[in-house]
C-alpha atoms as a PDB file:
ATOM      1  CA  UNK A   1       0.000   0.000   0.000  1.00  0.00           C
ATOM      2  CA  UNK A   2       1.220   3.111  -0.845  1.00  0.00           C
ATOM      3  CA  UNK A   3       1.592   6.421   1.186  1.00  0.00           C
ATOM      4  CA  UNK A   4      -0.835   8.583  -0.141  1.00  0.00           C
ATOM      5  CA  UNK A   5      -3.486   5.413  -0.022  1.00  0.00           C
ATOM      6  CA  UNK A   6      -2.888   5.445   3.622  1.00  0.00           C
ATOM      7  CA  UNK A   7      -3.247   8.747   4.737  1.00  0.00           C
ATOM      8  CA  UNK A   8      -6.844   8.366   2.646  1.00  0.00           C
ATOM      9  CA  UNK A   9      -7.672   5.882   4.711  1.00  0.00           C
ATOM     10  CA  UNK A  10      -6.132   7.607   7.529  1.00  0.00           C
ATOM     11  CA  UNK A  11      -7.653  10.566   6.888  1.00  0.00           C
ATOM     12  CA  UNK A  12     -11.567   9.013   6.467  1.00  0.00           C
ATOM     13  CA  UNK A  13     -11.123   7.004   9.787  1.00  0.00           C
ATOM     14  CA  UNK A  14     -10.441  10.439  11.902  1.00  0.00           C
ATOM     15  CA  UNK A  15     -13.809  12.034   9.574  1.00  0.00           C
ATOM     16  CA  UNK A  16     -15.572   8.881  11.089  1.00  0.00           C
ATOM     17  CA  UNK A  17     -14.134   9.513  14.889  1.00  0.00           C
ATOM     18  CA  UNK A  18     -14.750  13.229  14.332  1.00  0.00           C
ATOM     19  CA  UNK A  19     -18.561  12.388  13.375  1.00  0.00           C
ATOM     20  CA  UNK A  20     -18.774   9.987  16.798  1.00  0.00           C
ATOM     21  CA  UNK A  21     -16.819  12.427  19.069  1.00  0.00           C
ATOM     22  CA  UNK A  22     -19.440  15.106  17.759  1.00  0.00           C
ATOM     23  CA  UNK A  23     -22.720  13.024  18.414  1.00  0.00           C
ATOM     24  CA  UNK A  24     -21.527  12.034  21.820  1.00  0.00           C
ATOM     25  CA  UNK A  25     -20.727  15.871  22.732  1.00  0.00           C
ATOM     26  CA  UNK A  26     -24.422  16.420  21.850  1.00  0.00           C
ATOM     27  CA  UNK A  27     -26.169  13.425  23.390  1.00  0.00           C
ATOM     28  CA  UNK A  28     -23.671  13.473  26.678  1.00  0.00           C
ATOM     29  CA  UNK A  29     -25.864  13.956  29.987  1.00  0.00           C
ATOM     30  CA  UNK A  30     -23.483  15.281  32.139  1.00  0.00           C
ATOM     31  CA  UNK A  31     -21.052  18.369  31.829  1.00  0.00           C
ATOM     32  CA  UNK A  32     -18.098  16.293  32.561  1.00  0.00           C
ATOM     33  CA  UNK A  33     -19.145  13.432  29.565  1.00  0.00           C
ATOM     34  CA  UNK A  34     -19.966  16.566  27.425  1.00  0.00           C
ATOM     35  CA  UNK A  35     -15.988  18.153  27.798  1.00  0.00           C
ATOM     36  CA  UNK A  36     -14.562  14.956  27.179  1.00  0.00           C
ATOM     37  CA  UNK A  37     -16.305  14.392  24.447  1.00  0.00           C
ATOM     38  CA  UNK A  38     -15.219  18.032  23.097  1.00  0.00           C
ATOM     39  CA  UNK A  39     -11.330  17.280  24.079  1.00  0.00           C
ATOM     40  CA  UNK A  40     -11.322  14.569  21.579  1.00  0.00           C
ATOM     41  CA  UNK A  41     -13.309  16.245  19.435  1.00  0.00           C
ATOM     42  CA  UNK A  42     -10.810  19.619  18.729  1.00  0.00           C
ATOM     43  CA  UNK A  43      -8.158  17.211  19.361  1.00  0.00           C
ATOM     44  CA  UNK A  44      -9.624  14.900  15.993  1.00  0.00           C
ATOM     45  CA  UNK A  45      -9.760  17.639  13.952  1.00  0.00           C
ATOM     46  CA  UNK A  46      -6.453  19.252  14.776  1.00  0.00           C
ATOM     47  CA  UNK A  47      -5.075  16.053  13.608  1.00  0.00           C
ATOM     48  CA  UNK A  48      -7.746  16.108  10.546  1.00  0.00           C
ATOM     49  CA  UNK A  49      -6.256  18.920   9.554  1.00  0.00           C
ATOM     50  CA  UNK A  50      -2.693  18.110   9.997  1.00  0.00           C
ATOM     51  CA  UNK A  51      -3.598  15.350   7.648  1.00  0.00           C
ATOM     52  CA  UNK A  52      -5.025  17.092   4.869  1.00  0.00           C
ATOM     53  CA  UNK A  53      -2.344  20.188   4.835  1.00  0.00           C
ATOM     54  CA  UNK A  54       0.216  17.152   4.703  1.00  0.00           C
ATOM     55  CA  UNK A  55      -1.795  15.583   1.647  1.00  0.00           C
ATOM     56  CA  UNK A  56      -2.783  18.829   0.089  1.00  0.00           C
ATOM     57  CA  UNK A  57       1.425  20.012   0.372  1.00  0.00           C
ATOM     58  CA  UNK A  58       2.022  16.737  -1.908  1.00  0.00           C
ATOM     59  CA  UNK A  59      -0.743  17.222  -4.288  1.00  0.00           C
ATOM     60  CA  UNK A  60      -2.722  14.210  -2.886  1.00  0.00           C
ATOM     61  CA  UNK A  61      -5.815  16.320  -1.331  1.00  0.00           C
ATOM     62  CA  UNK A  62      -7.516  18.596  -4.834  1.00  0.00           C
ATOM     63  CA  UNK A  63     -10.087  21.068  -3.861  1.00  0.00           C
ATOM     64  CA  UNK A  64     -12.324  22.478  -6.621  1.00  0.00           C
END
């Protein structure tokens, strides 16, 4: 497998967590469930985007 076909894959699997993280911030009962939640939320997308500025610098990730 090549390097660019894993940071795709890479790089849908963290879209995935970053979908769960965000429906568990909303449907969390407590404040304490809701901030952890959020934690691993920003922290998701800070690597999300990591990810794509590393696949967009190589010419893997084209936006229209």
């Amino acid at each position: 497998m090549e390097d660019r076909d894993l940071m795709e894959s890479e790089l849908l699997t963290i879209k995935g967590v970053c979908d769960l993280y965000l429906h568990g911030s909303l449907e969390s009962t407590t404040a304490e469930v809701h901030q952890a939640f959020e934690d691993a939320l920003n922290t998701s997308i800070d690597i999300q985007n990591k990810l794509y500025n590393l696949m967009a610098e190589k010419g893997w990730y084209q936006t229209d």
